[in-house]
Structure formats: C-alpha cells, structure tokens
Protein backbone atom coordinates (compact mmCIF):
# COMPACT_ATOMS: atom_id res chain seq x y z
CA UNK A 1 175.36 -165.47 159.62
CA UNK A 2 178.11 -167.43 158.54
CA UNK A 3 178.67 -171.12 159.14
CA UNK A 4 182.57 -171.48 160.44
CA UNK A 5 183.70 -167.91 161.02
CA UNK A 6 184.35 -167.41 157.66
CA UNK A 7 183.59 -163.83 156.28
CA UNK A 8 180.38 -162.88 155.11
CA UNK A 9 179.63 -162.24 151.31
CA UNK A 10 178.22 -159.28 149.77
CA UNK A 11 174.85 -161.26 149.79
CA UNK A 12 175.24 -162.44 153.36
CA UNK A 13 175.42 -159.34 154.57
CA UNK A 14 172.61 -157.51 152.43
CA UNK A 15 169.79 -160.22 153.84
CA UNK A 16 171.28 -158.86 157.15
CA UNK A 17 171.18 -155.68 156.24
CA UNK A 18 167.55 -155.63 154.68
CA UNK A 19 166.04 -158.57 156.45
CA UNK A 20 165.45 -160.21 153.03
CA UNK A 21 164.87 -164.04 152.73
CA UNK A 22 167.85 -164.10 149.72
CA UNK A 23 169.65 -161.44 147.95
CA UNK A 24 171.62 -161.65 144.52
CA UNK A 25 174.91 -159.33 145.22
CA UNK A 26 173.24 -156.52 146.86
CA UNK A 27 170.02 -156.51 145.69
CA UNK A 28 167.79 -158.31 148.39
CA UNK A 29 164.48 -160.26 148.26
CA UNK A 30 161.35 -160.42 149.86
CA UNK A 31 160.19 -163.33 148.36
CA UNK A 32 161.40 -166.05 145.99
CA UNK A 33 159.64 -169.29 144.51
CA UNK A 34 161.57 -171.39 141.87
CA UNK A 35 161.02 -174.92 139.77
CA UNK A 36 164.40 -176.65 139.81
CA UNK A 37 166.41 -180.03 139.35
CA UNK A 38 169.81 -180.85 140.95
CA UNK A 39 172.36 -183.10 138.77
CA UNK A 40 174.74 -184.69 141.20
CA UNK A 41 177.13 -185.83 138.80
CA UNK A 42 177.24 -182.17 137.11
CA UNK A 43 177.00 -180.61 140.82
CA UNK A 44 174.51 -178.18 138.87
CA UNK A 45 171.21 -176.38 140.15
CA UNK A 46 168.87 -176.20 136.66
CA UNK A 47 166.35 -173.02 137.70
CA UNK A 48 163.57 -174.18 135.07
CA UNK A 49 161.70 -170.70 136.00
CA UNK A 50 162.14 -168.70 139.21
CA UNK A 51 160.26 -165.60 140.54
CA UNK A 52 161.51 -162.79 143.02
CA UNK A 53 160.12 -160.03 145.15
CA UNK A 54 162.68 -157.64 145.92
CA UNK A 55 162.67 -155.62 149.14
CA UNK A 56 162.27 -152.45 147.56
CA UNK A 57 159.23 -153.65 145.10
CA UNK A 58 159.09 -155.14 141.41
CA UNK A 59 159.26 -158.63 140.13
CA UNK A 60 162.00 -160.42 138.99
CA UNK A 61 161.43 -164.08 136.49
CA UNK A 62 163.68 -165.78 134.88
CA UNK A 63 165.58 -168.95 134.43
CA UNK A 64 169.65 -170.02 135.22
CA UNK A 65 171.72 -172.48 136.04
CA UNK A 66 174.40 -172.91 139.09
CA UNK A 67 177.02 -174.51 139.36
CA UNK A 68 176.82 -175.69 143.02
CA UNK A 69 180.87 -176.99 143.57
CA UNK A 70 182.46 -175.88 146.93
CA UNK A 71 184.34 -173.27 146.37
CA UNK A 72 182.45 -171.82 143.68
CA UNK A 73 179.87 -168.99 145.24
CA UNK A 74 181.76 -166.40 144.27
CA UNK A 75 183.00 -167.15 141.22
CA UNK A 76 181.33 -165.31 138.30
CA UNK A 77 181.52 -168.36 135.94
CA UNK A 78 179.82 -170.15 138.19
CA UNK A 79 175.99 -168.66 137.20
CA UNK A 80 174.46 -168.41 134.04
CA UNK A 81 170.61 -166.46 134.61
CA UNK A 82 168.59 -164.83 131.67
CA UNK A 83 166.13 -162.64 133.77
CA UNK A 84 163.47 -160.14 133.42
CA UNK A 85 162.34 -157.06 135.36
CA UNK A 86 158.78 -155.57 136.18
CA UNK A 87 158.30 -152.50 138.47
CA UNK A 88 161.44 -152.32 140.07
CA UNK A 89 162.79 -149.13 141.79
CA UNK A 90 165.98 -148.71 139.97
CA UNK A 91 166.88 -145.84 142.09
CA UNK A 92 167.36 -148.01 145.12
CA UNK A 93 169.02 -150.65 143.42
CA UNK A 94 171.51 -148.18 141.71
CA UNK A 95 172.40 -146.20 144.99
CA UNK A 96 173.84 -149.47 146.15
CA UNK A 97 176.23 -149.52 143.67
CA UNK A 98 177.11 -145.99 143.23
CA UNK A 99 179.80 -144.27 145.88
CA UNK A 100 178.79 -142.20 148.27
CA UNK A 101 178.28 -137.92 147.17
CA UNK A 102 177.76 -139.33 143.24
CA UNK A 103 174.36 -138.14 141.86
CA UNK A 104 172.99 -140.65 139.72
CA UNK A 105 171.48 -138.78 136.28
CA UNK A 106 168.03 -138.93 136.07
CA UNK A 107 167.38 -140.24 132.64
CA UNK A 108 168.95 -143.70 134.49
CA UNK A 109 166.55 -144.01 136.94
C-alpha cells in the first residue's frame, strides 16, 4: 500500500491487483533481477542490465536509467529504458490498455 495516505499509482495498484513483486504502469512482474549503481549527487538509478518475469509469461531485458528525485515517479522524463521482449502474451498486456467492449484486431496480438 501506500506510505502516508497518499493515493496509489497505476503501478501500486496493479502489484495489488496481480500479486506481482513490481509492475511498470500496468504491466506486472513475477520476477525481476537487475545490476545497478546509484549516483547521489545525480539522484540517478544506472540499470546496467535488468531482467523481468511478467505475471502473465515472457521475459523482459534491458537497460535504463531513473531519475530517483522526490517528486519525480510519475513524471515521464524521469525514465529512460531501451528494452526487449521474449514470449510475452500481448493479448493480456493489451486488454489492459484497451476500454472495455473494444475488440482488439487480431493481426496485433
């Protein structure tokens, strides 16, 4: 949950949805392992490589940067990720995203 009452993000509330260990916007994970520094000065998370499970199956890797400032979480220039996907069930990820009674066309899935 969320630390002083405040509301929860998007995120937030799909790891409590899903009972994922992390999520990235509404796409949840069941596992994550990353190499990483921290600059203080910068206030910036380096993510040399990282590696993700997601709930619904397929891998993510990649690599990113974040810039960790308070006030920041949701702000889009605050992450910078080049990623790759293996195996993952688009059709789950993309129902997340598309409104309720919209069919998603095949040849996207």
């Amino acid at each position: 949950g969320s630390t002083y009452n405040d509301p929860l993000t998007v995120a937030q509330k799909t790891v409590e949805e899903t009972g994922g260990v992390a999520a990235y916007d509404k796409v949840p994970f069941k596992s994550a392992s990353s190499v990483f520094t921290f600059d203080t000065k910068s206030q910036k998370l380096n993510l040399h490589h990282f590696n993700a499970e997601t709930v619904g199956g397929g891998q993510i890797s990649g690599s990113g940067r974040v810039w960790c400032e308070p006030g920041r979480e949701e702000d889009p220039d605050s992450m910078e990720f080049k990623f790759k996907g293996k195996d993952l069930p688009a059709d789950q990820i993309l129902s997340k995203y598309v409104p309720n009674g919209i069919q998603v066309p095949s040849a996207l899935v």
